[in-house]
Protein backbone atom coordinates (compact mmCIF):
# COMPACT_ATOMS: atom_id res chain seq x y z
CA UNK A 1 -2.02 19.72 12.99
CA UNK A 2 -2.70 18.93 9.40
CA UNK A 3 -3.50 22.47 7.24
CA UNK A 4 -1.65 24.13 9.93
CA UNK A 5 1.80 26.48 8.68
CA UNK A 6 4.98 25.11 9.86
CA UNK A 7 8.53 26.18 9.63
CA UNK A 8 11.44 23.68 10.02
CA UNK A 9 15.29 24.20 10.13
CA UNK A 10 16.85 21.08 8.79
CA UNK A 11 20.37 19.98 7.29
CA UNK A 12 20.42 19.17 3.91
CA UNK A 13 23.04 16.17 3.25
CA UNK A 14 22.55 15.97 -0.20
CA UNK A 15 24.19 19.24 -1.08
CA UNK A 16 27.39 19.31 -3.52
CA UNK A 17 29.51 22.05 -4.63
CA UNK A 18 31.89 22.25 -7.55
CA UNK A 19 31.35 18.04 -7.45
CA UNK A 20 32.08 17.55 -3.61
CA UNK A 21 30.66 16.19 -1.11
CA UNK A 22 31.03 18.59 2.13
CA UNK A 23 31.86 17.98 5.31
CA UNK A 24 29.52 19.59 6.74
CA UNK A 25 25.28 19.79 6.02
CA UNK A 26 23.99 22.79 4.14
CA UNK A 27 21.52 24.84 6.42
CA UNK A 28 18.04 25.13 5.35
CA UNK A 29 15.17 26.54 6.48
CA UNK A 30 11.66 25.57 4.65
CA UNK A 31 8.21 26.76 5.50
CA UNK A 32 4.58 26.04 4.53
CA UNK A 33 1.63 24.00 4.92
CA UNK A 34 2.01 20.92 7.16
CA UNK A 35 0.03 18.10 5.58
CA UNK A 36 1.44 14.87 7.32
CA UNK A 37 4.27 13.21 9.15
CA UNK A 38 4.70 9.83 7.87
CA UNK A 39 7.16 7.05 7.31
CA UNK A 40 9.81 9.20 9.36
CA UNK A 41 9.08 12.33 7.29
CA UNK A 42 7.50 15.01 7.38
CA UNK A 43 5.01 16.46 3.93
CA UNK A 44 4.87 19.88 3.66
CA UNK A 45 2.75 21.92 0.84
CA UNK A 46 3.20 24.60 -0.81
CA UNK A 47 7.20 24.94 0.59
CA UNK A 48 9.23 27.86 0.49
CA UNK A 49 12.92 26.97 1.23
CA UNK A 50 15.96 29.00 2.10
CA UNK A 51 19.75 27.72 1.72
CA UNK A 52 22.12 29.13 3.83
CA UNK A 53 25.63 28.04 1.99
CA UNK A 54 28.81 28.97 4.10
CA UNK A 55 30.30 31.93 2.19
CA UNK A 56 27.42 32.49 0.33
CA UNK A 57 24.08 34.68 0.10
CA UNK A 58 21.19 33.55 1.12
CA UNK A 59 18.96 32.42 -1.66
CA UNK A 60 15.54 30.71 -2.45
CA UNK A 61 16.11 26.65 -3.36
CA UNK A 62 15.25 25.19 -5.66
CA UNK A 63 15.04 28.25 -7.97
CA UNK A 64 11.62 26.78 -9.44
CA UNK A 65 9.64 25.75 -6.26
CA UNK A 66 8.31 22.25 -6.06
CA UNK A 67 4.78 21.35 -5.18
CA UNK A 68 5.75 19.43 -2.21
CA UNK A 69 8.64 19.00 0.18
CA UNK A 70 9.17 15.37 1.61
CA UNK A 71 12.12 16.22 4.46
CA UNK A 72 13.46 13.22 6.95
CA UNK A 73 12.86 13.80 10.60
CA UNK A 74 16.41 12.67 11.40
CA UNK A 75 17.62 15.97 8.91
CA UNK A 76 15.11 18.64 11.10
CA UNK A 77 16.71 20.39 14.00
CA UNK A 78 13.05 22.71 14.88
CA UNK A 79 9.58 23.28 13.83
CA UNK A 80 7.74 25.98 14.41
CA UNK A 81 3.59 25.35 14.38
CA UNK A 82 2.00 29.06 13.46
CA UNK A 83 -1.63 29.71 14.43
């Protein structure tokens, strides 16, 4: 599956607004290239992430976008494999 493009839905817990912790995750939804699942994460290239912040529109995050997203298994709720 390595090289392949992947989407994954996953809860961000690391999320704070005005300085608090919520209650709840922040929804997120990142997609790119699929490089390797290791050490109970997954490594995705090239990411493209959406947050979806209750009350809020739906923007790009982080505003600069990182080479390489490192996200937990235990924080994904779906992948998607594309052809």
């Amino acid at each position: 599956m390595p090289g392949r493009y992947i989407s994954a839905h996953w809860e961000d817990i690391v999320y704070f607004q005005n300085g608090k912790i919520p209650k709840i995750p922040t929804k997120m939804y990142t997609e790119g290239v699929f490089v390797e699942f290791r050490n109970g994460v997954i490594v995705i290239d090239n990411p493209e992430t959406l947050l979806f912040a209750k009350g809020k529109k739906v923007k790009n995050h982080p505003e600069k976008q990182p080479r390489r997203y490192h996200i937990p298994i235990q924080l994904i709720t779906q992948v998607t494999q594309y052809a």
